[in-house]
C-alpha atoms as a PDB file:
ATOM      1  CA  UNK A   1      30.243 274.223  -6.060  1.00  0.00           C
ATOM      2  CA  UNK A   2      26.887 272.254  -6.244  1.00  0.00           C
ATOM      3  CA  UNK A   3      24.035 272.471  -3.389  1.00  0.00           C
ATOM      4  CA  UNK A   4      22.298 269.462  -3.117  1.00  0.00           C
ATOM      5  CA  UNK A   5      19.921 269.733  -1.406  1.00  0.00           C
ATOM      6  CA  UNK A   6      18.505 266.598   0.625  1.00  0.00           C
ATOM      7  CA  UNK A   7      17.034 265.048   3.700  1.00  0.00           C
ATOM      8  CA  UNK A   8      18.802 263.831   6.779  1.00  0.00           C
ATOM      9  CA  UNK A   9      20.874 262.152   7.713  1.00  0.00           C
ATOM     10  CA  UNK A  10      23.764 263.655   6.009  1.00  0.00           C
ATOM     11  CA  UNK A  11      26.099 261.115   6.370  1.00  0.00           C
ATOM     12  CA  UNK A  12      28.802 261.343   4.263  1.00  0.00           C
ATOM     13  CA  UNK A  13      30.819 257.997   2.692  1.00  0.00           C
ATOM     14  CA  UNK A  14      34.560 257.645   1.118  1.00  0.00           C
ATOM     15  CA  UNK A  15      33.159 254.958  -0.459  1.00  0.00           C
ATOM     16  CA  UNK A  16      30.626 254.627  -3.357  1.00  0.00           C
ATOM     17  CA  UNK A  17      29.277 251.939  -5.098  1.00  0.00           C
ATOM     18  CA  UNK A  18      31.752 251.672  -7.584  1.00  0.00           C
ATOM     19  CA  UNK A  19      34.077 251.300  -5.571  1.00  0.00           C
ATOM     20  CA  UNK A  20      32.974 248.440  -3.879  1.00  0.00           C
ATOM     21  CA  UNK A  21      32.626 246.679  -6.874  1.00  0.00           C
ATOM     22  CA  UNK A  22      36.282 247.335  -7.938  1.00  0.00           C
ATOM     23  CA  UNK A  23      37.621 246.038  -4.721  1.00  0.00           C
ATOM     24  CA  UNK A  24      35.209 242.857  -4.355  1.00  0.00           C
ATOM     25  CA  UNK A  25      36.250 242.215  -8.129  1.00  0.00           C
ATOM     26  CA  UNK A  26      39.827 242.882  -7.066  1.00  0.00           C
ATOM     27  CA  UNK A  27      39.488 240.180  -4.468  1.00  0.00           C
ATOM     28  CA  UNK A  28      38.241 237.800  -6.946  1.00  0.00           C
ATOM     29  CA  UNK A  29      41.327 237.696  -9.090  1.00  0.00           C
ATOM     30  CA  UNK A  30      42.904 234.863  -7.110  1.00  0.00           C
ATOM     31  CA  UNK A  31      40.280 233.174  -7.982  1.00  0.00           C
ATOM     32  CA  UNK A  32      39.801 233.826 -11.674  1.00  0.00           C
ATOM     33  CA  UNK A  33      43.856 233.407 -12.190  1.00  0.00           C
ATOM     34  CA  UNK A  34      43.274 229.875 -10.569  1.00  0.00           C
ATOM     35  CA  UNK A  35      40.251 229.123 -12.912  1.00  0.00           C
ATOM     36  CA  UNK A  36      42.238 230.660 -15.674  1.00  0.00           C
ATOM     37  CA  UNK A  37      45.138 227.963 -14.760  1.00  0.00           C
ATOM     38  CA  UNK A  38      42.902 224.823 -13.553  1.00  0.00           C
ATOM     39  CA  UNK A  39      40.414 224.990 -16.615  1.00  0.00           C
ATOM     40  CA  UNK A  40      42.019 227.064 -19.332  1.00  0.00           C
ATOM     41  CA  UNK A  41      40.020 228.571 -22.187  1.00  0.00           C
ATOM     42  CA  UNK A  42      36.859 227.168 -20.995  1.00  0.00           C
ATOM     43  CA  UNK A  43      37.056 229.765 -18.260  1.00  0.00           C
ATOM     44  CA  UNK A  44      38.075 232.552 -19.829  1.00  0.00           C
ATOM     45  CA  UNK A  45      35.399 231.677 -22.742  1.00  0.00           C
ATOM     46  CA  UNK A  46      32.578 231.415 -19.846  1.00  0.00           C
ATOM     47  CA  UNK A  47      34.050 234.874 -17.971  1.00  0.00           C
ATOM     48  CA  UNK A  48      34.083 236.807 -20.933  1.00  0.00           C
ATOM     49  CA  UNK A  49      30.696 235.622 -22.184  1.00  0.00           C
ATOM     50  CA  UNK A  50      29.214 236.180 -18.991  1.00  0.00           C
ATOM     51  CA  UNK A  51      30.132 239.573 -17.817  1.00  0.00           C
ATOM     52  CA  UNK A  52      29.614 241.380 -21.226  1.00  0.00           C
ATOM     53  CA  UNK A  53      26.521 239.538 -21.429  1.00  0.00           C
ATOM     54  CA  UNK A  54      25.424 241.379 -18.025  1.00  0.00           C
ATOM     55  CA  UNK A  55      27.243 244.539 -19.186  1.00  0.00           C
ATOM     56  CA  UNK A  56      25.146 244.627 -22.260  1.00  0.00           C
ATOM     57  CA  UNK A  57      21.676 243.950 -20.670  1.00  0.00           C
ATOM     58  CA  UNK A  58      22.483 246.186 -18.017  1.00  0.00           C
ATOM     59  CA  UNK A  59      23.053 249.155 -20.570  1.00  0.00           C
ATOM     60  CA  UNK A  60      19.757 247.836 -22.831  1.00  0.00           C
ATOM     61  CA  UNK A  61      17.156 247.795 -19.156  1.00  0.00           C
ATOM     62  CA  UNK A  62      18.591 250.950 -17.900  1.00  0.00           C
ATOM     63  CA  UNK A  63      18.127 252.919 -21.974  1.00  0.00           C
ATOM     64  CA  UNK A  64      14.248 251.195 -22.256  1.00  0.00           C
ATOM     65  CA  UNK A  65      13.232 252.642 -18.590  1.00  0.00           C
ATOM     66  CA  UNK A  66      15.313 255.904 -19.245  1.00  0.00           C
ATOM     67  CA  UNK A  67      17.819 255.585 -16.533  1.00  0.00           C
ATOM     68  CA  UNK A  68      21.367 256.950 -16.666  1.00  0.00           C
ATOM     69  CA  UNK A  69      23.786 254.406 -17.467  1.00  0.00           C
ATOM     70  CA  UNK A  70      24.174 251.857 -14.302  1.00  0.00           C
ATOM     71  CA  UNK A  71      27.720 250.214 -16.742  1.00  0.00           C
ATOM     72  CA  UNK A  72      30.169 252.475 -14.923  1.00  0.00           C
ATOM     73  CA  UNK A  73      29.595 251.339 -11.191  1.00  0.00           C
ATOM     74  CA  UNK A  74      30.516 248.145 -11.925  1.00  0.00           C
ATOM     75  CA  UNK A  75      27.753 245.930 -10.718  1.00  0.00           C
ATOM     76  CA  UNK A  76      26.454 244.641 -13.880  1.00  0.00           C
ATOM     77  CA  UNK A  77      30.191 243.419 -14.295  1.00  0.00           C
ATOM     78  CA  UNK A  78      30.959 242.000 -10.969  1.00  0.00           C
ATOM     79  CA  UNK A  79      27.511 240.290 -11.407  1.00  0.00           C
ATOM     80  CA  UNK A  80      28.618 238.102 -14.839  1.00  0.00           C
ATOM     81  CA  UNK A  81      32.232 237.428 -13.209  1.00  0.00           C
ATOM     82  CA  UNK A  82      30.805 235.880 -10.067  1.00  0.00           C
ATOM     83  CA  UNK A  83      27.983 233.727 -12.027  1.00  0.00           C
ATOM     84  CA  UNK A  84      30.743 232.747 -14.207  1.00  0.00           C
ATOM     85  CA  UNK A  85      32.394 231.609 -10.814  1.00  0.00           C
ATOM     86  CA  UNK A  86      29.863 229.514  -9.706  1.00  0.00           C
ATOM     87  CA  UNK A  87      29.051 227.993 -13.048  1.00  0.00           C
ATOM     88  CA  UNK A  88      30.688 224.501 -14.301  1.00  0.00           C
ATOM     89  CA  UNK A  89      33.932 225.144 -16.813  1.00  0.00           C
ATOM     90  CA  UNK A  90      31.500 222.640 -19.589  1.00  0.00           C
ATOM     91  CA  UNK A  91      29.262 225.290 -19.257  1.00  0.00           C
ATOM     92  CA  UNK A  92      27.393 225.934 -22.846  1.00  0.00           C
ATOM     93  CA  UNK A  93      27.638 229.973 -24.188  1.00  0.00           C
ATOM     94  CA  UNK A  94      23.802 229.783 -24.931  1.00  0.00           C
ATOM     95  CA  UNK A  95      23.314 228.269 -20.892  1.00  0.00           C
ATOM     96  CA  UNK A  96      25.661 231.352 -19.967  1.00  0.00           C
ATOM     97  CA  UNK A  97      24.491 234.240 -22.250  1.00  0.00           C
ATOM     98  CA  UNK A  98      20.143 233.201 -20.859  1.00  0.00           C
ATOM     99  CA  UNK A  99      21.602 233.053 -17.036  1.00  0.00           C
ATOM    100  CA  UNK A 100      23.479 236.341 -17.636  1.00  0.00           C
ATOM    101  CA  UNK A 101      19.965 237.665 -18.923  1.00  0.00           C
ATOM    102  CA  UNK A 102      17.946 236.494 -16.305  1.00  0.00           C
ATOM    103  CA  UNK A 103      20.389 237.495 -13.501  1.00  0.00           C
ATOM    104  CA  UNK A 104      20.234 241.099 -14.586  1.00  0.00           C
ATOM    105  CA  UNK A 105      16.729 241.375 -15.651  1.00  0.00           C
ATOM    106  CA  UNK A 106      14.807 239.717 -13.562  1.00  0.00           C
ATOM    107  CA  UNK A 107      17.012 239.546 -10.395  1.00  0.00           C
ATOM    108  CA  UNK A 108      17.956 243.304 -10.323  1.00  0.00           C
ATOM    109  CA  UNK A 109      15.825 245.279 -12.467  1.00  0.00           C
ATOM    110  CA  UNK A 110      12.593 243.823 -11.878  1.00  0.00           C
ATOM    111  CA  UNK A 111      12.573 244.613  -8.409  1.00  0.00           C
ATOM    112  CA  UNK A 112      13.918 248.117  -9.387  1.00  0.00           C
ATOM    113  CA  UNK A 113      17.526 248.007  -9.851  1.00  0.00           C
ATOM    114  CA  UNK A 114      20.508 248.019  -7.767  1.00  0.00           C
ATOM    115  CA  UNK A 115      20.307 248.406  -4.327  1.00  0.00           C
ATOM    116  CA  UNK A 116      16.347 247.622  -4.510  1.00  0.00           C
ATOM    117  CA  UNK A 117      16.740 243.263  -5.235  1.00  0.00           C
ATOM    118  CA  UNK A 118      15.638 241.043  -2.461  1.00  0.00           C
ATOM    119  CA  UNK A 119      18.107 238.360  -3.948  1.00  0.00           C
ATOM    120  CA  UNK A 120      21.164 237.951  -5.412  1.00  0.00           C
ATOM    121  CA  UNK A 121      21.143 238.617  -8.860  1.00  0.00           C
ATOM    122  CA  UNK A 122      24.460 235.921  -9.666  1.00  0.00           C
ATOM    123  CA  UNK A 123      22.582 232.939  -7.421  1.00  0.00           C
ATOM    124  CA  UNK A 124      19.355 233.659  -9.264  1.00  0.00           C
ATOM    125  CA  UNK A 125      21.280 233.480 -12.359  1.00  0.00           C
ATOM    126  CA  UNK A 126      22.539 229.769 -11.386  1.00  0.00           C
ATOM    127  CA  UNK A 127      19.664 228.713  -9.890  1.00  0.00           C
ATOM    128  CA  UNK A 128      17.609 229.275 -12.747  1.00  0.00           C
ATOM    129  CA  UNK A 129      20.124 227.419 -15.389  1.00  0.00           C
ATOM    130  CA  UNK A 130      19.804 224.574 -12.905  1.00  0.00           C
ATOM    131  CA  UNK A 131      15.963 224.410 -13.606  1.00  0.00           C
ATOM    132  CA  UNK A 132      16.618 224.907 -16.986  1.00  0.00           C
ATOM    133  CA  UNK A 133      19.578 223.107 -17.566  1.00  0.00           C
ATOM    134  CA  UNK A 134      20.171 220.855 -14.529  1.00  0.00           C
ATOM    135  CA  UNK A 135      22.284 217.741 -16.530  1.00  0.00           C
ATOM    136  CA  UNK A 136      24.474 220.748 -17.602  1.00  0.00           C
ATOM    137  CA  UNK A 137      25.094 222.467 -14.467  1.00  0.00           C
ATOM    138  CA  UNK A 138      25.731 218.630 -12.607  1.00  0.00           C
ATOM    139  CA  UNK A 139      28.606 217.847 -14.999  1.00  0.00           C
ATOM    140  CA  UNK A 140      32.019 218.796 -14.135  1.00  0.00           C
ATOM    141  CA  UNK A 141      35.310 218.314 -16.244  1.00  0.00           C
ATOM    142  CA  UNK A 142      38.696 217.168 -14.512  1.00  0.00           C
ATOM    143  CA  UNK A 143      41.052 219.893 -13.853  1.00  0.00           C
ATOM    144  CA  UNK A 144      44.591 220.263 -16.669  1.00  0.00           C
ATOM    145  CA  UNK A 145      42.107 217.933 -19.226  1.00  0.00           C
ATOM    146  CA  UNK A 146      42.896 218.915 -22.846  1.00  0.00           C
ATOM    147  CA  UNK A 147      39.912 216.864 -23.747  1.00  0.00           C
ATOM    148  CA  UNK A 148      36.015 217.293 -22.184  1.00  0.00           C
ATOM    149  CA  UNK A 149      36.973 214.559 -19.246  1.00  0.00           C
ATOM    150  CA  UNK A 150      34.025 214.639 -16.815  1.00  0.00           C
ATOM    151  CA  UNK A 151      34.313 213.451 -13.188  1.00  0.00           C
ATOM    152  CA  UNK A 152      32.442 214.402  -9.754  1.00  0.00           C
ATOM    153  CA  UNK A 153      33.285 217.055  -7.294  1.00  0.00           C
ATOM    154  CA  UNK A 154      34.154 216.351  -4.526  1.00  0.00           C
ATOM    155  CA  UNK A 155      31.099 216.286  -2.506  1.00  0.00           C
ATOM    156  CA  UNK A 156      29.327 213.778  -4.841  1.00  0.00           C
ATOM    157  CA  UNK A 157      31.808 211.979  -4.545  1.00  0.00           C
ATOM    158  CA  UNK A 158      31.802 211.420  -0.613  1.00  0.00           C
ATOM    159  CA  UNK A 159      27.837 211.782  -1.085  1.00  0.00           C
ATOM    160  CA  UNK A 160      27.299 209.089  -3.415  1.00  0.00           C
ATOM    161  CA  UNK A 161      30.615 206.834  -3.325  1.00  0.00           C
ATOM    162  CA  UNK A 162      32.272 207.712   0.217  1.00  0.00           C
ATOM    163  CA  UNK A 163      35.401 208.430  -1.437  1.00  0.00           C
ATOM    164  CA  UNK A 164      37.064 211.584   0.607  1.00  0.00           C
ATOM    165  CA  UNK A 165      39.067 214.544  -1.789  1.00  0.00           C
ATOM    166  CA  UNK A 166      42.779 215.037   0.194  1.00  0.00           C
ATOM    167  CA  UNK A 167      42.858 218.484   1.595  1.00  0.00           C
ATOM    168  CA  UNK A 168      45.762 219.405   0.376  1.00  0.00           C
ATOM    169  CA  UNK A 169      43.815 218.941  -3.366  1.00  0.00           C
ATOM    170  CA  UNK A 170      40.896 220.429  -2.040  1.00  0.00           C
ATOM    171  CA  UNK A 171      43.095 223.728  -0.474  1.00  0.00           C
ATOM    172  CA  UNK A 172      44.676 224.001  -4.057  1.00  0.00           C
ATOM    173  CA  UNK A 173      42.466 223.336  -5.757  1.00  0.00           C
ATOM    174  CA  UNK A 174      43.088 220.618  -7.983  1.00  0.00           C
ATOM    175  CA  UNK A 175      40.101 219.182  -8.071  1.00  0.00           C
ATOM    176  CA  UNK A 176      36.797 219.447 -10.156  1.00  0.00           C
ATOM    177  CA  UNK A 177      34.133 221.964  -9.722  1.00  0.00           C
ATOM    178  CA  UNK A 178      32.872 225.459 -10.734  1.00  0.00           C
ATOM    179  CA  UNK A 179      35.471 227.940 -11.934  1.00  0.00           C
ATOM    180  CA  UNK A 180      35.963 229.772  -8.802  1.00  0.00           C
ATOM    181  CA  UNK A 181      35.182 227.382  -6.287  1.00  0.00           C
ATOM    182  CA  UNK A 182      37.649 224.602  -6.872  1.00  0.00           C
ATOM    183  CA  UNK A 183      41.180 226.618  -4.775  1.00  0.00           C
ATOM    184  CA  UNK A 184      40.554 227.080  -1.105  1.00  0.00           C
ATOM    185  CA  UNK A 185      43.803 229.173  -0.614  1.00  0.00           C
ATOM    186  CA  UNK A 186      42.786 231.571  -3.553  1.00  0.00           C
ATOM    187  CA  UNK A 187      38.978 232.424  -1.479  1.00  0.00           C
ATOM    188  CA  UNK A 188      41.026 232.861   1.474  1.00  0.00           C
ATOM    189  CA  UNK A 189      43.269 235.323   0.133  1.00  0.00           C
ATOM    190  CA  UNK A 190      40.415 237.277  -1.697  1.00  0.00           C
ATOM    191  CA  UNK A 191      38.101 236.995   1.467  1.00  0.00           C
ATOM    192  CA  UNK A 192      40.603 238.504   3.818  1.00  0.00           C
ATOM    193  CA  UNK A 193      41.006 241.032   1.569  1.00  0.00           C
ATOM    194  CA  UNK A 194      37.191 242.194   1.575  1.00  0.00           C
ATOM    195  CA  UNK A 195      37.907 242.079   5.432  1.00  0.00           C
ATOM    196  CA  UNK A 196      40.629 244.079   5.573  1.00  0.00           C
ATOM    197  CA  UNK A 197      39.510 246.907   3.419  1.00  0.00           C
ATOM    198  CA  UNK A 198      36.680 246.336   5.495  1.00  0.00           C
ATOM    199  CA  UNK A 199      33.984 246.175   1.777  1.00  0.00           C
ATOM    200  CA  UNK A 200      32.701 242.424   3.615  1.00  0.00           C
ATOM    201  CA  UNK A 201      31.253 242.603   7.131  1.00  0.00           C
ATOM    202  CA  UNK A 202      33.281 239.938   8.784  1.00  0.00           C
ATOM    203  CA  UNK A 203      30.133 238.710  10.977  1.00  0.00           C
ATOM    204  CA  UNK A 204      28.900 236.977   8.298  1.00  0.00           C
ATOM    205  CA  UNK A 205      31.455 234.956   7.109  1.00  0.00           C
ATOM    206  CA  UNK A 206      33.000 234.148  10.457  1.00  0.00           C
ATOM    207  CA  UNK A 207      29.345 233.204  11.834  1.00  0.00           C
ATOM    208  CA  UNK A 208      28.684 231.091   9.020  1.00  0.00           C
ATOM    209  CA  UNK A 209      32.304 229.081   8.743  1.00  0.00           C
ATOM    210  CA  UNK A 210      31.789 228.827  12.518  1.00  0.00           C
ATOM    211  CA  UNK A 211      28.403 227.188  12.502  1.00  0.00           C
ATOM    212  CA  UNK A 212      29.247 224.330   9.665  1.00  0.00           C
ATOM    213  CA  UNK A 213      32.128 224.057  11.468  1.00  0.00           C
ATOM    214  CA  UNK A 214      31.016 222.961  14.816  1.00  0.00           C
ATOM    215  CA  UNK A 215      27.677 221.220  12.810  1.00  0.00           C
ATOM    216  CA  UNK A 216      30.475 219.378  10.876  1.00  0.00           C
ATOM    217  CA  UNK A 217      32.637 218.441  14.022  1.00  0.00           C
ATOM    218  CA  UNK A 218      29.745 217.327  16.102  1.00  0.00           C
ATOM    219  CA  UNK A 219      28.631 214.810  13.189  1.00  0.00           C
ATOM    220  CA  UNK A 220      32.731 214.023  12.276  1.00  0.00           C
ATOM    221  CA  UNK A 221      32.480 212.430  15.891  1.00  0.00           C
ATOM    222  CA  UNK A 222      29.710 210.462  15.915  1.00  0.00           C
ATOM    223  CA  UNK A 223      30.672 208.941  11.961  1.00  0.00           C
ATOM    224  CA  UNK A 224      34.111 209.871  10.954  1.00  0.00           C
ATOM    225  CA  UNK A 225      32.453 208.910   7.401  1.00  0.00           C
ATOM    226  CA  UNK A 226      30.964 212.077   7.603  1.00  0.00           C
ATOM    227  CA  UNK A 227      33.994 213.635   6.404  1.00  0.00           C
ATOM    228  CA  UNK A 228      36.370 216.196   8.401  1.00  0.00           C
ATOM    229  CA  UNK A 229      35.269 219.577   9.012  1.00  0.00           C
ATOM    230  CA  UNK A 230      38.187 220.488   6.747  1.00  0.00           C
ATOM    231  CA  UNK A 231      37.006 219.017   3.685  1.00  0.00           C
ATOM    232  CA  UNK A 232      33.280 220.417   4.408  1.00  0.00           C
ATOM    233  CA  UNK A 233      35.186 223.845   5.023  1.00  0.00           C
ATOM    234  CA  UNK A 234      37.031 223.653   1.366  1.00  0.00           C
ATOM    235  CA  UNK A 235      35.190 221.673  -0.986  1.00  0.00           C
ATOM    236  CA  UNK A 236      31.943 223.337  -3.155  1.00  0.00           C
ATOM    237  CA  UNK A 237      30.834 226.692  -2.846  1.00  0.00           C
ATOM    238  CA  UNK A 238      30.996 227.308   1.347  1.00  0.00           C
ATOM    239  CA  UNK A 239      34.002 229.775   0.943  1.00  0.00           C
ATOM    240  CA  UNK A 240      32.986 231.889  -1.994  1.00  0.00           C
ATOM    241  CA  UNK A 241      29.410 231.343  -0.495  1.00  0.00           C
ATOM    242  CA  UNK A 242      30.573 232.723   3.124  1.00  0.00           C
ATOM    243  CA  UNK A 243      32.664 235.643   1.632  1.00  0.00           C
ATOM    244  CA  UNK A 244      31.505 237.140  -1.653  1.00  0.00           C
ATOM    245  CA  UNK A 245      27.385 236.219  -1.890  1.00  0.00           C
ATOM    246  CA  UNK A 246      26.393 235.838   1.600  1.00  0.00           C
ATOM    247  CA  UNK A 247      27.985 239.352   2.311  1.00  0.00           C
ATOM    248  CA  UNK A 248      26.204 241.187  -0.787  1.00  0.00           C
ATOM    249  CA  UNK A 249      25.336 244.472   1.283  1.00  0.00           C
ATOM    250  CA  UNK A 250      22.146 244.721  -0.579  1.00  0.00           C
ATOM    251  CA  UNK A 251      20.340 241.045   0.078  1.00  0.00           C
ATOM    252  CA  UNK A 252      21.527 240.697   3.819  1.00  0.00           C
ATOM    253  CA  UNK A 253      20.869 242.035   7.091  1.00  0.00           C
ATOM    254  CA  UNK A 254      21.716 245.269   7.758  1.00  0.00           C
ATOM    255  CA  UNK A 255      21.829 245.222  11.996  1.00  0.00           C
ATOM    256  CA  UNK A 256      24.821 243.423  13.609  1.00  0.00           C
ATOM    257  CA  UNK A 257      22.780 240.796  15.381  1.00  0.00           C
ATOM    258  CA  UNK A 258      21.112 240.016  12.151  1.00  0.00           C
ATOM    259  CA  UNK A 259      24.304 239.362  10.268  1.00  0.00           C
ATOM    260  CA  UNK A 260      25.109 236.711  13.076  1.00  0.00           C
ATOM    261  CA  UNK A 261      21.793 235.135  12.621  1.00  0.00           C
ATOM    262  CA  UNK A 262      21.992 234.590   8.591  1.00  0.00           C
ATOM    263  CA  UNK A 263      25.265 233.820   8.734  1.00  0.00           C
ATOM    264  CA  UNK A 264      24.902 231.033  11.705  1.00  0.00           C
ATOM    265  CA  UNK A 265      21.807 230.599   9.599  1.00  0.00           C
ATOM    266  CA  UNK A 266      23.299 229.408   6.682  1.00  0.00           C
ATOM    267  CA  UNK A 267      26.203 227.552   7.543  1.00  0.00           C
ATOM    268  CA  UNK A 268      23.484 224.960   9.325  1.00  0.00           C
ATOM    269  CA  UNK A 269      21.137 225.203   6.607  1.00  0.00           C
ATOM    270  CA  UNK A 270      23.758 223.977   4.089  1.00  0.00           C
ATOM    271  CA  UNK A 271      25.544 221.385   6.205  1.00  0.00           C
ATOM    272  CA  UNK A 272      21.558 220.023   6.980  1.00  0.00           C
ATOM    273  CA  UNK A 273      21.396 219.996   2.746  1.00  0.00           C
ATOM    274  CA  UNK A 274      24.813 217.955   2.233  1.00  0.00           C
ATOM    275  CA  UNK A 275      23.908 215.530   4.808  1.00  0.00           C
ATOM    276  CA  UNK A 276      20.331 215.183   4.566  1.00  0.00           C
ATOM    277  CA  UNK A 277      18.954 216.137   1.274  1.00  0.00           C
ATOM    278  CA  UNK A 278      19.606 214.696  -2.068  1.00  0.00           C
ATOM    279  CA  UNK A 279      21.594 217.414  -3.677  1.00  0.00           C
ATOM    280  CA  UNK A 280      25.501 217.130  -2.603  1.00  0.00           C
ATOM    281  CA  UNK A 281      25.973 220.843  -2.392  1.00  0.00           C
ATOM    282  CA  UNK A 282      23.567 223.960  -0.470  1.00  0.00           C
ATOM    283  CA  UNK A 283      25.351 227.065  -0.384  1.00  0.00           C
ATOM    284  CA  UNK A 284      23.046 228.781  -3.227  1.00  0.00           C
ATOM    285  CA  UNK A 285      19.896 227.174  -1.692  1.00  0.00           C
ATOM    286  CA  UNK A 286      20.917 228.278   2.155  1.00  0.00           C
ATOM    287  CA  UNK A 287      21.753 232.164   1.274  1.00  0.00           C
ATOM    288  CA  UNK A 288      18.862 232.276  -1.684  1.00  0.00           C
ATOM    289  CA  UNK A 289      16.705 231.118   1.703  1.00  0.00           C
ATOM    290  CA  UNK A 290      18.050 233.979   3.976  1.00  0.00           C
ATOM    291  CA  UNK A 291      18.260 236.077   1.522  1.00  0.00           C
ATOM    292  CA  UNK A 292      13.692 235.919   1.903  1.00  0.00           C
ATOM    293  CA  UNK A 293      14.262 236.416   5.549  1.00  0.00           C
ATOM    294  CA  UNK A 294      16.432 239.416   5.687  1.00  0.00           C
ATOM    295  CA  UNK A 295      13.372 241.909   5.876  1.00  0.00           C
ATOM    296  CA  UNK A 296      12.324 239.514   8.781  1.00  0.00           C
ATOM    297  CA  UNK A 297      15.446 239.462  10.180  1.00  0.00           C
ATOM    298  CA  UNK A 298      15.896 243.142  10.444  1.00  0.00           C
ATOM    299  CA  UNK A 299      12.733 243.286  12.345  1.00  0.00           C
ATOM    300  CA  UNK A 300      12.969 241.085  14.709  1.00  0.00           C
ATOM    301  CA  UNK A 301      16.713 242.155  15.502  1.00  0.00           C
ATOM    302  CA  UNK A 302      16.132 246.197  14.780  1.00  0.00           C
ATOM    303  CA  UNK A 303      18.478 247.637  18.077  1.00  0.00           C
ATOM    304  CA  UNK A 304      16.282 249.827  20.497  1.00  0.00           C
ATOM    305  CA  UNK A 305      15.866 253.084  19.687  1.00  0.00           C
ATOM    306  CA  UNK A 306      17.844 255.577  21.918  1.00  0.00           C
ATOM    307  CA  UNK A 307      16.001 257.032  25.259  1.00  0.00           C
ATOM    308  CA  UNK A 308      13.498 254.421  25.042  1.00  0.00           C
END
């Protein structure tokens, strides 16, 4: 038997890191199996190039600083499968090998490694290829297409055209858009999942649905053009936003309160992007935002101590 011998509090956890990552990459697999089916080889070329591109730099940061191998907890992996998500399926390898890089890099390991990054490492990842690369990461390729057939998702389509995606496309997915955002149903399944096993904090996804909900309805009824709160619910990245990168335990509030605030936070932030600004989509911009104002959030929502 081993003494280790450490400060309080000695609090002790069933889970560990690892497996976190196992069941948040468990609760992706909807996902991925709908990618797999909606977009074919492109996403399992972009999945595969992704994650062991993460893998790898994971292994090469943690051997130059002399750290013990960070591969087996899983992070490095879950990291490359949920950039590969969020990316487009016409995605180039060089685009997804340089955002793999850069999400390990310079959005974990420059700020010290896992469980010391301000943001998160896979929306880092993206939002860097779409300074780099932002024609690339705008172009989208029709669901089933044997050929490179490019057409609009769904919000720049309503954005641009006012043409309005079914919902029943929109919950299966059949439509165009980033590997792992396209099937409604599939997020679902994986989010309650996370809830249920209790990895996600369901504050934060319920706070943030909520809020672009009721932001959504309230505009729905002054100009049905709008779109329904429905389609603002299931089309671009608001569900794998709400469940698997606004509830990254690392980059998000720790107190309850403060989960309600970026979560509320968000979901207003991202419907004022899709109606306001000039980009159709916002979930990457809205939780990259809050992810800056956790620390603040904390603060200003810390509980009072006990007898005071």
């Amino acid at each position: 038997m081993s003494l280790i011998n450490t400060s309080s509090p000695h609090l002790r956890q069933k889970l560990n890191t690892r497996d976190v990552m196992l069941n948040v990459i468990i609760a992706l697999i909807p996902a991925v199996i709908a990618s797999l089916v909606l977009f074919r080889f492109k996403a399992l070329f972009l999945i595969a190039v992704c994650v062991v591109c993460c893998v790898l730099t994971e292994e090469a940061v943690t051997r130059i600083r002399n750290k013990p191998s960070a591969v087996p907890d899983l992070s490095a992996a879950l990291t490359g499968l949920l950039l590969a998500l969020i990316l487009p399926p016409s995605t180039r390898w060089y685009a997804a090998v340089l955002g793999s890089v850069f999400s390990i890099l310079v959005a974990k390991h420059l700020f010290g490694g896992i469980g010391s990054n301000i943001f998160n490492p896979a929306l880092i990842g993206r939002a860097f290829l779409m300074v780099a690369y932002p024609k690339m990461l705008t172009t989208f390729v029709e669901p089933f297409a044997v050929d490179v057939v490019t057409k609009a998702t769904p919000l720049a389509l309503h954005k641009f055209s006012n043409q309005v995606v079914s919902t029943f496309d929109l919950f299966f997915g059949t439509v165009s858009g980033s590997l792992g955002e396209t099937s409604a149903v599939c997020l679902i399944v994986g989010g309650l999942y996370l809830l249920i096993r209790k990895i996600a904090d369901w504050r934060i996804p319920l706070s943030m649905l909520v809020s672009a909900s009721v932001f959504s309805f309230i505009f729905y009824c002054l100009d049905p053009s709008r779109g329904t709160v429905f389609f603002h619910l299931f089309s671009g990245g608001m569900l794998i936003g709400a469940f698997f990168m606004a509830t990254d335990p690392v980059t998000t509030p720790v107190t309850k309160l403060g989960r309600y605030v970026f979560g509320v936070g968000c979901g207003l932030l991202v419907m004022t992007i899709r109606y306001f600004g000039g980009y159709p989509e916002g979930v990457m911009y809205s939780i990259l935002f809050f992810n800056a104002l956790t620390p603040l959030i904390n603060r200003c929502t810390k509980p009072r101590r006990f007898g005071a």
